[in-house]
N, C-alpha and C. Protein backbone atom coordinates (compact mmCIF):
# COMPACT_ATOMS: atom_id res chain seq x y z
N UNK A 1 -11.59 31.86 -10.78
CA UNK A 1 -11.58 30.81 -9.79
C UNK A 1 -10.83 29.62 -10.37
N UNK A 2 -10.06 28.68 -9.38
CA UNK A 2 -9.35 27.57 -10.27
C UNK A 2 -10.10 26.25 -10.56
N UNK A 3 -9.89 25.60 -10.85
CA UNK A 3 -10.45 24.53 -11.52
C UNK A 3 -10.76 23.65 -10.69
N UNK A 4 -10.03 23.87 -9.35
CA UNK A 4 -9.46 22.94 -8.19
C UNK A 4 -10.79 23.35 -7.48
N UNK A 5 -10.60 24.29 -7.12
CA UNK A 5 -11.99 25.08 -6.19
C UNK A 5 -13.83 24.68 -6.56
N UNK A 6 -13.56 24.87 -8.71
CA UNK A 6 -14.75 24.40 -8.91
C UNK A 6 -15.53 22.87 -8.77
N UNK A 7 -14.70 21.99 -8.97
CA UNK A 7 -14.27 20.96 -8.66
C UNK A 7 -15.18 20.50 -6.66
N UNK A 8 -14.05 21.13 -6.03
CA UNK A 8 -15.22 20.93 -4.55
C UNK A 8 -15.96 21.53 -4.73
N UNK A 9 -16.43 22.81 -4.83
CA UNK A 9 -17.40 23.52 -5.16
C UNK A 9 -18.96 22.63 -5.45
N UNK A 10 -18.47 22.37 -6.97
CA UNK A 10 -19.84 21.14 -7.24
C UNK A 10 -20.14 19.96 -6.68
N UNK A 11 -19.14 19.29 -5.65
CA UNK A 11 -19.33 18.36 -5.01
C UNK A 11 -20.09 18.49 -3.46
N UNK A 12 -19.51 19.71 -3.10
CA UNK A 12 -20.22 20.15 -2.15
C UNK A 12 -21.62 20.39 -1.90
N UNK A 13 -21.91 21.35 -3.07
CA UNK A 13 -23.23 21.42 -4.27
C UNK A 13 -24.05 19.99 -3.73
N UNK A 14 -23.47 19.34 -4.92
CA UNK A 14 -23.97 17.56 -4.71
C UNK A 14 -24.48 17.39 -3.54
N UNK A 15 -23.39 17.56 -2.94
CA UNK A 15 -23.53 17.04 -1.40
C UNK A 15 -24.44 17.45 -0.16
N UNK A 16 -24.88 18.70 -0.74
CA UNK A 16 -25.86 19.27 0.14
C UNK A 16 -27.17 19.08 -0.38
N UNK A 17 -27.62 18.70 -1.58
CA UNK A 17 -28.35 18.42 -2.39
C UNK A 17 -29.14 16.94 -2.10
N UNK A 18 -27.77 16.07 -2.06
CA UNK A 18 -28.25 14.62 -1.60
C UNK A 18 -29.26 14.85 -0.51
N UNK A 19 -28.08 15.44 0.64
CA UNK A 19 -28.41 15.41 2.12
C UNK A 19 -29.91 15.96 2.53
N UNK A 20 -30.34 17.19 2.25
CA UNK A 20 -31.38 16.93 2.06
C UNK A 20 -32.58 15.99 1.78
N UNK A 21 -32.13 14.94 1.07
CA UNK A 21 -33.19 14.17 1.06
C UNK A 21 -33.11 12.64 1.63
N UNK A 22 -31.36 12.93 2.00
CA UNK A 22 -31.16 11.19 2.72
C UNK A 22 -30.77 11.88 4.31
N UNK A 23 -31.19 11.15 5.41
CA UNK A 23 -31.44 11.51 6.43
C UNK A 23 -31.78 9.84 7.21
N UNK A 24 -30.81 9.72 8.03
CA UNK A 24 -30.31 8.86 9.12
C UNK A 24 -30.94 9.11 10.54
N UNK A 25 -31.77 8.21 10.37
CA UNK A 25 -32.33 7.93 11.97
C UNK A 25 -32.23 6.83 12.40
N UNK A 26 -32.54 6.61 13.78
CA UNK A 26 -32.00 5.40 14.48
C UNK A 26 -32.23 3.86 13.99
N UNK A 27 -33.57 4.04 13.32
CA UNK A 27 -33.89 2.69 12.56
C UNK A 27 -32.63 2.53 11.06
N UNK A 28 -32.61 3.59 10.72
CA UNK A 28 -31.52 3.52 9.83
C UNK A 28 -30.60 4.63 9.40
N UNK A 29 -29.76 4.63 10.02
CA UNK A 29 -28.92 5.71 10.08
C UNK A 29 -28.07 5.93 8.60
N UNK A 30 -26.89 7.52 8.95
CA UNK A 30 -26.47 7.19 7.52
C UNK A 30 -25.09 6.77 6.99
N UNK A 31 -24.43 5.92 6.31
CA UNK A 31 -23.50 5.60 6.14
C UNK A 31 -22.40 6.77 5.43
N UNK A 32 -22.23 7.36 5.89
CA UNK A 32 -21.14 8.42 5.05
C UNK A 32 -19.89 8.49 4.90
N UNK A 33 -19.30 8.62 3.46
CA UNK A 33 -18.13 8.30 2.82
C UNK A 33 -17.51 9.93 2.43
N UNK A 34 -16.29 9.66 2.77
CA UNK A 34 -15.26 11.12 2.51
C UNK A 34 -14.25 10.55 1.84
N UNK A 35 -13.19 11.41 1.23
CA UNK A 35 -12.03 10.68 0.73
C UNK A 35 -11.07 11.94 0.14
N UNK A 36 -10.16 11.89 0.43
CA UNK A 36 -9.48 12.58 0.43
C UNK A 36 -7.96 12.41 -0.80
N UNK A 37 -6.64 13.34 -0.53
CA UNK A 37 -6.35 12.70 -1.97
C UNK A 37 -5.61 11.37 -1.08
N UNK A 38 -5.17 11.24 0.05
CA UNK A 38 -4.23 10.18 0.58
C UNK A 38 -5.32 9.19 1.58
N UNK A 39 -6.42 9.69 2.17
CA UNK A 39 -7.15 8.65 2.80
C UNK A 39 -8.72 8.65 2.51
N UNK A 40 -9.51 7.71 2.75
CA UNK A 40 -10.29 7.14 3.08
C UNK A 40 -11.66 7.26 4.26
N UNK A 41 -12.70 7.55 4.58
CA UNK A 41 -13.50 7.82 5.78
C UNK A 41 -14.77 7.28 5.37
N UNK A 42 -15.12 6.60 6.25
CA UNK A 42 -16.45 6.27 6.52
C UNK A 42 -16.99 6.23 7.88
N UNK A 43 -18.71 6.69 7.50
CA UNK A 43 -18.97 6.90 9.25
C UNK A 43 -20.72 6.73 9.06
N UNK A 44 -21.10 6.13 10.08
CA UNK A 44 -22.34 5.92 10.35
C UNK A 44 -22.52 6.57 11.42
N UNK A 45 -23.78 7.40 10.99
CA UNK A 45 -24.13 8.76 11.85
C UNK A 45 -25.66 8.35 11.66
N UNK A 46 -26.30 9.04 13.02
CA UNK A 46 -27.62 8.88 13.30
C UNK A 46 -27.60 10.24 13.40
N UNK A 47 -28.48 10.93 12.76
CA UNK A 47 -28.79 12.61 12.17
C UNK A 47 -29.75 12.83 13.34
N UNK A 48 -30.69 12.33 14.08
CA UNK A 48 -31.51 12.47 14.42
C UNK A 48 -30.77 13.26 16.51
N UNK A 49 -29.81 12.30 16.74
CA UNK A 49 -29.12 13.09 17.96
C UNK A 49 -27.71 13.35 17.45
N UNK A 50 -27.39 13.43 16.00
CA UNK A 50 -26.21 14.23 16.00
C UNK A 50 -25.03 13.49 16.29
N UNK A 51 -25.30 11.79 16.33
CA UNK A 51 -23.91 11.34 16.78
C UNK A 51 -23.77 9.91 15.70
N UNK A 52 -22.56 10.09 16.05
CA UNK A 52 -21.37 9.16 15.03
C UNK A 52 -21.43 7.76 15.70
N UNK A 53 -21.81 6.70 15.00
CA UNK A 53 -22.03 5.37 15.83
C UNK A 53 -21.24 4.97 15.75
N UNK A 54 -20.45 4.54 14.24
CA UNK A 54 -19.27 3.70 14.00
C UNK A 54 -18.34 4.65 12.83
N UNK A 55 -17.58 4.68 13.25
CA UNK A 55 -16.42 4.72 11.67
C UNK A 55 -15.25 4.16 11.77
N UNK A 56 -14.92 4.51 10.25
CA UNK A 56 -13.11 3.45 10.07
C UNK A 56 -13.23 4.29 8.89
N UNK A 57 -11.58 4.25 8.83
CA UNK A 57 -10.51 5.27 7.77
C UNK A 57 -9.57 3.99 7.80
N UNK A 58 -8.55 5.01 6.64
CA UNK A 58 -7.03 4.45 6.47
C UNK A 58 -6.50 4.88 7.54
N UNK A 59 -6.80 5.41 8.45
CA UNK A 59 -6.37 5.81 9.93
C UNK A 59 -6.09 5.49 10.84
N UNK A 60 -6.95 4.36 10.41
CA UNK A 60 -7.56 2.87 11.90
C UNK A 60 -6.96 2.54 12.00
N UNK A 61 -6.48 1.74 13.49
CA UNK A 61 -4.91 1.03 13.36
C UNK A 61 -5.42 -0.13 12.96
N UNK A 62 -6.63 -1.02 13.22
CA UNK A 62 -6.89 -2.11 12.51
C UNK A 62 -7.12 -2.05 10.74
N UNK A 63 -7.24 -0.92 10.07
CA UNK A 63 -7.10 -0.97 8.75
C UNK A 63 -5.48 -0.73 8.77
N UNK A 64 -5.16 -0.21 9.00
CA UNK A 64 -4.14 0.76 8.53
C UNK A 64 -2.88 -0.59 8.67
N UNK A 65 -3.06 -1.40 9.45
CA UNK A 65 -2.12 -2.70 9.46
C UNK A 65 -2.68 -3.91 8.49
N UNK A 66 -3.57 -3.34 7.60
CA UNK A 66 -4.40 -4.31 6.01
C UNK A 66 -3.34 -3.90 5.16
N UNK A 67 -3.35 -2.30 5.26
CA UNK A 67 -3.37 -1.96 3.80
C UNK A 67 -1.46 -1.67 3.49
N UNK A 68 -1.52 -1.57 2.42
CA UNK A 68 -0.10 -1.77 1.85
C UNK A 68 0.37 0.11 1.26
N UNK A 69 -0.46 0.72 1.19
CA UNK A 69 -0.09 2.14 1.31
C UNK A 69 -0.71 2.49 -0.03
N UNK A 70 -1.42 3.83 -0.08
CA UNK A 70 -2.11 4.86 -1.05
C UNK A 70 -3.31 4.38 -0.61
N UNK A 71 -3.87 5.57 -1.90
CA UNK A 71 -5.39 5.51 -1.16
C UNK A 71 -6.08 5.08 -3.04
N UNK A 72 -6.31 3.23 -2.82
CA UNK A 72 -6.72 3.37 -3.76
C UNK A 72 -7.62 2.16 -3.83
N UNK A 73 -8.67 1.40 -4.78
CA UNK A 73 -9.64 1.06 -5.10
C UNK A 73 -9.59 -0.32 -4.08
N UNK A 74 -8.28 -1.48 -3.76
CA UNK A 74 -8.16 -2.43 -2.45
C UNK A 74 -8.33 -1.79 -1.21
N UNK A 75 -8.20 -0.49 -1.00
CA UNK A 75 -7.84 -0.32 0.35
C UNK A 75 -9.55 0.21 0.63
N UNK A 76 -10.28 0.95 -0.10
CA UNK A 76 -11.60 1.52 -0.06
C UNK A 76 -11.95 -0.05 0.33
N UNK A 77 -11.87 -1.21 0.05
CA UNK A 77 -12.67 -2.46 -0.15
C UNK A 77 -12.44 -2.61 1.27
N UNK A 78 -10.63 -2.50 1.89
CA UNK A 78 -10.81 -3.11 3.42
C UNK A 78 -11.19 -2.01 4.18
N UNK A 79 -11.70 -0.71 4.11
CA UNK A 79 -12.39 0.42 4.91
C UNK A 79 -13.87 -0.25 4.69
N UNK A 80 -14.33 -0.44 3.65
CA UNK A 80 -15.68 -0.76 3.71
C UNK A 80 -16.20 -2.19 4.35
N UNK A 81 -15.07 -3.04 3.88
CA UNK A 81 -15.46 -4.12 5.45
C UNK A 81 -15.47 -4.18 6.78
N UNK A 82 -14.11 -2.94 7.15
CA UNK A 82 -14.15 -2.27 7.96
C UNK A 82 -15.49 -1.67 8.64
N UNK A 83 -15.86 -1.24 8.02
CA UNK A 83 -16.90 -0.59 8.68
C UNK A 83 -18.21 -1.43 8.59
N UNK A 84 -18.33 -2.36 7.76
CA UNK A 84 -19.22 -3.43 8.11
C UNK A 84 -19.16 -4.19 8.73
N UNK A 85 -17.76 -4.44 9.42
CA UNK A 85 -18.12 -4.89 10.25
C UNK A 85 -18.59 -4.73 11.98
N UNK A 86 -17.72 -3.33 11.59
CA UNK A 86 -18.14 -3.05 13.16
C UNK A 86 -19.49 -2.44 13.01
N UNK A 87 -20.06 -2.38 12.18
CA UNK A 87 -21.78 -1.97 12.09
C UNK A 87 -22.42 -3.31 12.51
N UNK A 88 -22.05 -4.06 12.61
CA UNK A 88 -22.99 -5.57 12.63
C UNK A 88 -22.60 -5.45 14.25
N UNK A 89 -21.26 -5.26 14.64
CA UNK A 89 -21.06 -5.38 15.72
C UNK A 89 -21.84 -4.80 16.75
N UNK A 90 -22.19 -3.93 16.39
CA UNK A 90 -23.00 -2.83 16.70
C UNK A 90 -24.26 -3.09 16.76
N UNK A 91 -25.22 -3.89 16.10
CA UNK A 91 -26.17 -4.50 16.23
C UNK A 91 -26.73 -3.44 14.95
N UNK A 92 -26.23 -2.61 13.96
CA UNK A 92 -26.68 -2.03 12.88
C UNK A 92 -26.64 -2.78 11.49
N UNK A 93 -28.05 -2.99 11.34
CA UNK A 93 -27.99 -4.13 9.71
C UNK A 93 -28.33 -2.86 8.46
N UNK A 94 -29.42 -1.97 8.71
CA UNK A 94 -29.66 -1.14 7.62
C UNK A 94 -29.78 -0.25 7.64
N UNK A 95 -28.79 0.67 6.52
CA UNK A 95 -28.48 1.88 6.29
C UNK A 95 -28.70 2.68 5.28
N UNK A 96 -28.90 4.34 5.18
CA UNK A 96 -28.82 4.92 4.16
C UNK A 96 -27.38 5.10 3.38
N UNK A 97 -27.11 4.80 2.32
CA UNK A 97 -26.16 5.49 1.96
C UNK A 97 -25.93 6.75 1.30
N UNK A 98 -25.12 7.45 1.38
CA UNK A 98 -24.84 8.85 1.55
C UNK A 98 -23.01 8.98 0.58
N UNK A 99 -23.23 9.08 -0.53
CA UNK A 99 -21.91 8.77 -0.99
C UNK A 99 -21.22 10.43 -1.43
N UNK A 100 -21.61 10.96 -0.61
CA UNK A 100 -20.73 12.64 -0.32
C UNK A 100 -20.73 13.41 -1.27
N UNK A 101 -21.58 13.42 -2.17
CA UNK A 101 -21.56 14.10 -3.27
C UNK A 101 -20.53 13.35 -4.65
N UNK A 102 -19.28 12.69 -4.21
CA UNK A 102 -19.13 12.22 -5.06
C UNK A 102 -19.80 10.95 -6.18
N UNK A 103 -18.74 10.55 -7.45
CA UNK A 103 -20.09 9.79 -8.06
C UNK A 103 -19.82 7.99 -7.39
N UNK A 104 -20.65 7.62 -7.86
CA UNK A 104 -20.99 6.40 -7.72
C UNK A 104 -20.15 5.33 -8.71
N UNK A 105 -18.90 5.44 -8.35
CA UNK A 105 -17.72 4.88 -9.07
C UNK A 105 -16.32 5.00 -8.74
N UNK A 106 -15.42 3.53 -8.64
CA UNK A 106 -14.63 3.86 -8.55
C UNK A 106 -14.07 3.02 -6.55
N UNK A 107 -13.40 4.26 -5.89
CA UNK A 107 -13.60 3.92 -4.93
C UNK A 107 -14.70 3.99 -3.85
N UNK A 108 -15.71 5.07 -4.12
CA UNK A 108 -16.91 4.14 -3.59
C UNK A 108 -18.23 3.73 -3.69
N UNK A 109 -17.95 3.36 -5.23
CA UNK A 109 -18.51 1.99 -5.42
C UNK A 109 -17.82 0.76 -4.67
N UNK A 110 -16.30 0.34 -4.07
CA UNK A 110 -15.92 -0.89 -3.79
C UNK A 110 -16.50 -0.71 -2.58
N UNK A 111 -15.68 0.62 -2.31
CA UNK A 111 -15.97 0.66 -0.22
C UNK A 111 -17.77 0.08 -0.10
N UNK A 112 -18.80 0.65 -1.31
CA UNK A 112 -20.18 0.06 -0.88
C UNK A 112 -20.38 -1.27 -0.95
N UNK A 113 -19.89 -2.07 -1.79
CA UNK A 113 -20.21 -3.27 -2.08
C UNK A 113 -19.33 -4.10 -0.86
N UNK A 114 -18.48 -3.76 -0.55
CA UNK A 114 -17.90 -4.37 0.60
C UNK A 114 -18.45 -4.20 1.13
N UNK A 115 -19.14 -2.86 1.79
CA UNK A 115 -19.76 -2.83 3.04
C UNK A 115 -21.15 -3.75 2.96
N UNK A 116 -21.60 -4.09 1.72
CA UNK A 116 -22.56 -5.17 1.85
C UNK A 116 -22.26 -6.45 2.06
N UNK A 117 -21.31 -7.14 1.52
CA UNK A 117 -20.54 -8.30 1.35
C UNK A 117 -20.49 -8.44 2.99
N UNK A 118 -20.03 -7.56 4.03
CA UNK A 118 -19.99 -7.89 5.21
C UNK A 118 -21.04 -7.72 5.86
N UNK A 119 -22.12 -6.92 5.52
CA UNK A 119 -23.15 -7.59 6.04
C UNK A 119 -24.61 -6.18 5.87
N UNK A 120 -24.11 -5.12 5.29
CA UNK A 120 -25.14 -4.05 5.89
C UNK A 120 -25.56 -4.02 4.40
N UNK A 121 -27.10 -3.84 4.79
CA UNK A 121 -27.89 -3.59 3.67
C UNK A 121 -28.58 -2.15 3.34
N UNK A 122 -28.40 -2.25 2.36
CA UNK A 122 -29.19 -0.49 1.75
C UNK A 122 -28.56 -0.56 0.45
């Protein structure tokens, strides 16, 4: 198997591992982070009916006219305000976070701390 494969493999692992025990309901749904090698995703999902409240990527045309191009540790910062802010907009203050199996460093660690800086707590 390649190195590449084991690599998602254990993150996936991770990731199903977390999930299990973090779980988004309407009082506090879950904030979930993806990332890819060129973009960025975040999404607040309520687990409980299965639906997506808010998200923002490097995709967004309101990010995507921030950022200056790649996918790297500034641009995670304006996705994660991004998405804090339209969570407030939303009338959503507190969330689980759910950081996809990956670790807790890097780019999202910024995307989280932004997303607090603008306003959501967890």
């Amino acid at each position: 198997m390649s190195p590449k494969l084991d690599k998602r493999s254990a993150r996936l692992r991770r990731h199903k591992r977390v999930k299990k025990k973090v779980f988004g309901v309407s009082e506090r749904p879950r904030l979930v982070v993806y990332k890819s090698i060129k973009h960025i995703y975040a999404q607040i999902v309520n687990d409980q009916n299965s639906t997506t409240l808010v998200s923002a990527s490097t995709l967004s045309p309101d990010v995507r006219d921030k950022i200056s191009g790649g996918n790297n540790i500034e641009t995670a910062k304006i996705v994660g305000e991004a998405i804090g802010k339209k969570a407030i907009e939303n009338n959503i203050t507190n969330v689980v976070f759910d950081r996809g199996g990956y670790l807790y460093h890097g780019k999202i660690k910024a995307l989280a701390e932004s997303a607090r800086e603008a306003g959501l707590k967890f």
